[in-house]
N, C-alpha and C. Protein backbone atom coordinates (compact mmCIF):
# COMPACT_ATOMS: atom_id res chain seq x y z
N UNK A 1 -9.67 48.37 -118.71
CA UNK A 1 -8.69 48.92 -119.62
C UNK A 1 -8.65 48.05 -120.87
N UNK A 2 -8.75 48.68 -122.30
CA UNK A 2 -8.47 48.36 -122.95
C UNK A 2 -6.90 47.86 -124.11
N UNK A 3 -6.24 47.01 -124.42
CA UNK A 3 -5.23 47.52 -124.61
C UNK A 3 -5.51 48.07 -126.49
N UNK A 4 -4.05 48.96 -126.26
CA UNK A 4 -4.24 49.78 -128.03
C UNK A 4 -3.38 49.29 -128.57
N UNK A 5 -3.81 48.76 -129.90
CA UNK A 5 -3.18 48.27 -130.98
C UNK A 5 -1.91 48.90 -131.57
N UNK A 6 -0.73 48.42 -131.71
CA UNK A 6 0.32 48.97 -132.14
C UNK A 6 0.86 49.91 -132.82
N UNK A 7 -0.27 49.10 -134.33
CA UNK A 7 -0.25 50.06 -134.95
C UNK A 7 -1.23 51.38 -135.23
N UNK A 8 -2.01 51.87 -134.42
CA UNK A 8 -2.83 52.64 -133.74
C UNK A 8 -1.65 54.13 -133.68
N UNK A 9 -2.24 55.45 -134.39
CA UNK A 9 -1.35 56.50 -134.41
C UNK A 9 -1.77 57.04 -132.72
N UNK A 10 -0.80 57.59 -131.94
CA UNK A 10 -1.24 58.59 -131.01
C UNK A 10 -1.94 59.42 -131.00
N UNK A 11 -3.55 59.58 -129.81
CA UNK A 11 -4.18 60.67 -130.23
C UNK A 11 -3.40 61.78 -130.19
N UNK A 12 -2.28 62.30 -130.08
CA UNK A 12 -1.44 63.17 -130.05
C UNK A 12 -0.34 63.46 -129.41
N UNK A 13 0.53 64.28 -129.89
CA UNK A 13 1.81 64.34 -129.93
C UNK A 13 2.18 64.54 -128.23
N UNK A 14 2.35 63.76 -128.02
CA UNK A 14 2.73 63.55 -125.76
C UNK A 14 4.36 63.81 -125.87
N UNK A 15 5.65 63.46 -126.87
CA UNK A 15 6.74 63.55 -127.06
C UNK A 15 7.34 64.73 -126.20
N UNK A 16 7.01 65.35 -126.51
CA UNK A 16 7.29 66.86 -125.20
C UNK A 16 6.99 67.16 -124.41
N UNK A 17 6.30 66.65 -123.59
CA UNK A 17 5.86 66.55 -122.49
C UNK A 17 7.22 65.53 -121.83
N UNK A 18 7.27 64.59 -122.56
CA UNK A 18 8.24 63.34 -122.12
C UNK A 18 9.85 63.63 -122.05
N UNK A 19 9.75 64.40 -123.04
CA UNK A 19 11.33 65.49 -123.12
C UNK A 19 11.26 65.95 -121.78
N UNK A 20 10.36 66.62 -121.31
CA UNK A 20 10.78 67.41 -120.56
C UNK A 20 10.36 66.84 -118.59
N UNK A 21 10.20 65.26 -118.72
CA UNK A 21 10.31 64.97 -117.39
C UNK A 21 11.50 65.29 -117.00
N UNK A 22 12.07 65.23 -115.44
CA UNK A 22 13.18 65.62 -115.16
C UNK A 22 14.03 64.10 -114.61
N UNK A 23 15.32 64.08 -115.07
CA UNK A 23 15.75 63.22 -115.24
C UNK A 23 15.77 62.00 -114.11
N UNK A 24 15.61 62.64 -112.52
CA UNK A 24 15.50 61.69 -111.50
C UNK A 24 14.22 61.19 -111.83
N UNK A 25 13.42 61.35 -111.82
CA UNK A 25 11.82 60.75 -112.55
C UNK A 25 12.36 59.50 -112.83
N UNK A 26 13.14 59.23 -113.85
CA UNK A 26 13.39 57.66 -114.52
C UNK A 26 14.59 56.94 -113.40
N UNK A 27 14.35 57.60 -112.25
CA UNK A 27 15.10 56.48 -111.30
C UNK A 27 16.45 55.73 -112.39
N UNK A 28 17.00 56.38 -112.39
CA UNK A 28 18.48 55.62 -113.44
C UNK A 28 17.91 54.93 -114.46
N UNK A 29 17.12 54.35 -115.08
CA UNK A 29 16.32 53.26 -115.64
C UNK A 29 16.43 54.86 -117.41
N UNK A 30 16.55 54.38 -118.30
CA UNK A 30 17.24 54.85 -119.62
C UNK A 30 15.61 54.26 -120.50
N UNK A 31 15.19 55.49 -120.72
CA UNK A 31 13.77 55.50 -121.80
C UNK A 31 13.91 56.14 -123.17
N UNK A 32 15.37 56.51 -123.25
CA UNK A 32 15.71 57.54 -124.48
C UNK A 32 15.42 56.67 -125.87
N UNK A 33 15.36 55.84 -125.89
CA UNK A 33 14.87 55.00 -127.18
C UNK A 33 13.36 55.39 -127.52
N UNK A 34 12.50 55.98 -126.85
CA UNK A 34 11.29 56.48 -127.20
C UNK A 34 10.22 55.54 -127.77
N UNK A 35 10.26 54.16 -127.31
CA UNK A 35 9.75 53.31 -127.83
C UNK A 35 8.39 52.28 -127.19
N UNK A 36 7.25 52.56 -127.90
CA UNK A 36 5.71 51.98 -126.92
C UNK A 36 5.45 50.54 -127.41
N UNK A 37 5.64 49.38 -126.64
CA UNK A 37 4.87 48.26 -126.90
C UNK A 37 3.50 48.41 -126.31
N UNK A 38 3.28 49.12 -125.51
CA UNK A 38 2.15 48.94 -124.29
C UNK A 38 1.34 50.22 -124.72
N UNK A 39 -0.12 50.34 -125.19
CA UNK A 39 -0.95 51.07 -124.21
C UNK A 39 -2.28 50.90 -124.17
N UNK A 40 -3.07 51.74 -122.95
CA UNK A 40 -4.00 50.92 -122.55
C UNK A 40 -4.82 52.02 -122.56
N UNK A 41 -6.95 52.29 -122.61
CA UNK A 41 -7.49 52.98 -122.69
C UNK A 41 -8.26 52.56 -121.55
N UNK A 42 -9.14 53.31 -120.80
CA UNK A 42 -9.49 53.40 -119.72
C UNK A 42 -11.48 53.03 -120.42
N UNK A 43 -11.84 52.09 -119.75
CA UNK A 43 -12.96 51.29 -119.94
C UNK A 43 -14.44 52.78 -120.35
N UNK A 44 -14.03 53.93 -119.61
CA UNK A 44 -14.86 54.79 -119.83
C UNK A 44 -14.30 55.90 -120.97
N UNK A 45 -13.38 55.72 -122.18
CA UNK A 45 -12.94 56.31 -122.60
C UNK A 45 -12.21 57.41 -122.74
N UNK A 46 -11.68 58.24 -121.38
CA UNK A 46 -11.05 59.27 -121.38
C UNK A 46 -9.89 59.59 -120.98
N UNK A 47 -9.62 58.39 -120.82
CA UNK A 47 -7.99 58.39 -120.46
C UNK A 47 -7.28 57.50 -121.22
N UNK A 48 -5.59 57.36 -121.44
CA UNK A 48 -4.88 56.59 -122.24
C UNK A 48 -3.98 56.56 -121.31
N UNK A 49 -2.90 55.44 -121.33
CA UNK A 49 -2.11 55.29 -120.21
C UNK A 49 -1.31 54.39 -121.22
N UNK A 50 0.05 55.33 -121.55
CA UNK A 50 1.03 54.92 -122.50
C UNK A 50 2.36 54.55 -121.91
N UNK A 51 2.80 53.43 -122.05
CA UNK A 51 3.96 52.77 -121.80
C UNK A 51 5.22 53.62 -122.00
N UNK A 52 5.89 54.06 -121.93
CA UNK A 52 7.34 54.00 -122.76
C UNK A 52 8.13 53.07 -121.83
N UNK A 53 9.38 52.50 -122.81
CA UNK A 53 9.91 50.97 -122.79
C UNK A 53 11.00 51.76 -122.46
N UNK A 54 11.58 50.97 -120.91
CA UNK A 54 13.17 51.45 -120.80
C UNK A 54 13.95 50.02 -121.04
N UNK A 55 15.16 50.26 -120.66
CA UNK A 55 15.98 49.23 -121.22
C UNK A 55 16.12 48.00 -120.22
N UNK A 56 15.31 48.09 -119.27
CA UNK A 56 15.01 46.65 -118.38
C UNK A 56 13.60 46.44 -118.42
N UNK A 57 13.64 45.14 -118.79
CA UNK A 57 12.42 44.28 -118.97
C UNK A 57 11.59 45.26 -117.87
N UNK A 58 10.20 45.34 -117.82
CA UNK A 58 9.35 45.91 -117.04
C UNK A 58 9.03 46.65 -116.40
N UNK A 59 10.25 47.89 -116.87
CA UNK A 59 10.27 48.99 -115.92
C UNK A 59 10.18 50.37 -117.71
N UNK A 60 9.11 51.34 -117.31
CA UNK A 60 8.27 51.70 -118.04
C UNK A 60 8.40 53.40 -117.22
N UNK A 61 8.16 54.07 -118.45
CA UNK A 61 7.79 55.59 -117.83
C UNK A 61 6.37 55.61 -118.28
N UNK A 62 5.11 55.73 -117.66
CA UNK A 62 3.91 55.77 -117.59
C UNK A 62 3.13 56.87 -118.02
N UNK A 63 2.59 57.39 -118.66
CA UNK A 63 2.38 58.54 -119.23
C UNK A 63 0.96 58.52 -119.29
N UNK A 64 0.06 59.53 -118.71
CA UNK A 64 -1.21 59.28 -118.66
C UNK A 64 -1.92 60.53 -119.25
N UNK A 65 -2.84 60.09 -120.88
CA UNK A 65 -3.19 61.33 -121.42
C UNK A 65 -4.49 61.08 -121.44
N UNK A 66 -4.90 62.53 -121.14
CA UNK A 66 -6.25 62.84 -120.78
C UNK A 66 -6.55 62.95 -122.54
N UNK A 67 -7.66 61.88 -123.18
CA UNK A 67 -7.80 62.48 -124.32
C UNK A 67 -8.78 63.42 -125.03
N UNK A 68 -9.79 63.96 -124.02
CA UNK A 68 -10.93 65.07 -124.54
C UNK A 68 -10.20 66.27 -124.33
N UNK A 69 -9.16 66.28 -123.60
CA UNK A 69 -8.16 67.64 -123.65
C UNK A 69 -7.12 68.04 -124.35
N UNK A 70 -6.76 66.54 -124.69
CA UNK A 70 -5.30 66.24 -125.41
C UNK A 70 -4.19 66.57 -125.39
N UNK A 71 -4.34 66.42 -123.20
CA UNK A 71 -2.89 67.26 -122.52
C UNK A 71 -2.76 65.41 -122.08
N UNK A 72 -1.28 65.52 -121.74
CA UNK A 72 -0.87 65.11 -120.70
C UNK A 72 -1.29 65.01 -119.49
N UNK A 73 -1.95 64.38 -118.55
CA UNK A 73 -2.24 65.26 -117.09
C UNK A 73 -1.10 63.88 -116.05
N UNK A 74 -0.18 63.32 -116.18
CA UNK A 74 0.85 63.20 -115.44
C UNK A 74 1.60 61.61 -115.96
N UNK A 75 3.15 61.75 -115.18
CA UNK A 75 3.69 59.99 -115.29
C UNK A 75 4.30 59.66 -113.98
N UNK A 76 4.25 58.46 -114.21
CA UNK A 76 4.64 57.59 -113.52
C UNK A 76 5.82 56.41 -113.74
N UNK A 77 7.33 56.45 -113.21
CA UNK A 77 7.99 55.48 -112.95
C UNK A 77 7.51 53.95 -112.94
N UNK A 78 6.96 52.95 -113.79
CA UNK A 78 6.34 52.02 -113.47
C UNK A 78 7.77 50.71 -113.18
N UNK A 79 7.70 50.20 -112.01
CA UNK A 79 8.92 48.92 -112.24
C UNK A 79 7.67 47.63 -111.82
N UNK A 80 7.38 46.85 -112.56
CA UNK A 80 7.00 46.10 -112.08
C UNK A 80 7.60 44.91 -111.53
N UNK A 81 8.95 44.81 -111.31
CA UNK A 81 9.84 43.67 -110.78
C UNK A 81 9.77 44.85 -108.55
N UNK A 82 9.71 45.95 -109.01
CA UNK A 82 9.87 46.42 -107.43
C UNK A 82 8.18 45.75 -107.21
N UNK A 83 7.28 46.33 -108.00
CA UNK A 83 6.05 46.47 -107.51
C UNK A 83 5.19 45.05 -107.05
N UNK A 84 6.11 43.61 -107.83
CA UNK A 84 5.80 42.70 -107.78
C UNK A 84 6.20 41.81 -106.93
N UNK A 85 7.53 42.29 -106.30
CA UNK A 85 8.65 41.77 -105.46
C UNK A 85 9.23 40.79 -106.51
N UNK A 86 9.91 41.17 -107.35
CA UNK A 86 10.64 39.97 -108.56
C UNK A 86 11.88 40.75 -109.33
N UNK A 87 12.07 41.69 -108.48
CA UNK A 87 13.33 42.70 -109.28
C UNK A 87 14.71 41.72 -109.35
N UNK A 88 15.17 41.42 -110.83
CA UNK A 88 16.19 40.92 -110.41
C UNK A 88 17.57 41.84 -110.77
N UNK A 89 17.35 42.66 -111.62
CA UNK A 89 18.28 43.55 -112.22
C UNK A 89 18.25 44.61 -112.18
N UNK A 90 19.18 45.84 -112.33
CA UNK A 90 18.91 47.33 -112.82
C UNK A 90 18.77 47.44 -111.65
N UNK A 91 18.54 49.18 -111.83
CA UNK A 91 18.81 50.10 -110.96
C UNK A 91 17.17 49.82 -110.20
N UNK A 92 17.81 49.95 -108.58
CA UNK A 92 16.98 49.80 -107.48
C UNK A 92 16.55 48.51 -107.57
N UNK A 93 17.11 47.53 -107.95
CA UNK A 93 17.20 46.69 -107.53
C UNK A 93 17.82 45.39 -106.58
N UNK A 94 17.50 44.86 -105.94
CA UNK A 94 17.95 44.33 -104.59
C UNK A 94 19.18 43.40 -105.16
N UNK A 95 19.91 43.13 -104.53
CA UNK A 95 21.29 42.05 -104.69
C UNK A 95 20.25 40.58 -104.13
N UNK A 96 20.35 39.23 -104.84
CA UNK A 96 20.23 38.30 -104.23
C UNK A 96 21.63 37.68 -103.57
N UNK A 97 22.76 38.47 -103.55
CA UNK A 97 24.19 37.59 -103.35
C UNK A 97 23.89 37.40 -101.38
């Protein structure tokens, strides 16, 4: 995977697609700021795998665009504090008390 430069335009408009996940998808975790630090291109060129930033450190709605089609073909909930065992905050995350 490559990562993509910031300022790098989208091969295309994915925004509606993202509108229209359904709201349990983001596991409580708040992505409405619409905002990408992260994305990454797939070493054989045909895939893009775009971040969107929710409001806890490392937890991400995953968006994976096929780009010779220039659909969407699916996302993913990413938490990397569950996936890592290091969740300390936010929703679905464990209590250390």
């Amino acid at each position: 995977m490559t990562r993509v430069t910031l300022d790098s335009e989208p091969p295309f408009d994915f925004w509606p697609y993202f509108d229209g996940i359904a709201p349990e998808d983001f596991d409580e975790h708040d992505c409405s700021d619409e905002s990408v630090d992260y994305a990454y291109t797939t070493s054989c060129g045909k895939y893009q795998h775009v971040l969107v930033n929710s409001e806890h450190e490392n937890v991400f709605m995953v968006l994976v665009l096929d780009l010779s089609r220039k659909r969407v073909v699916g996302h993913r909930l990413l938490n990397l504090g569950d996936e890592y065992g290091t969740a300390k905050d936010g929703p679905g995350a464990e209590s250390s008390k």
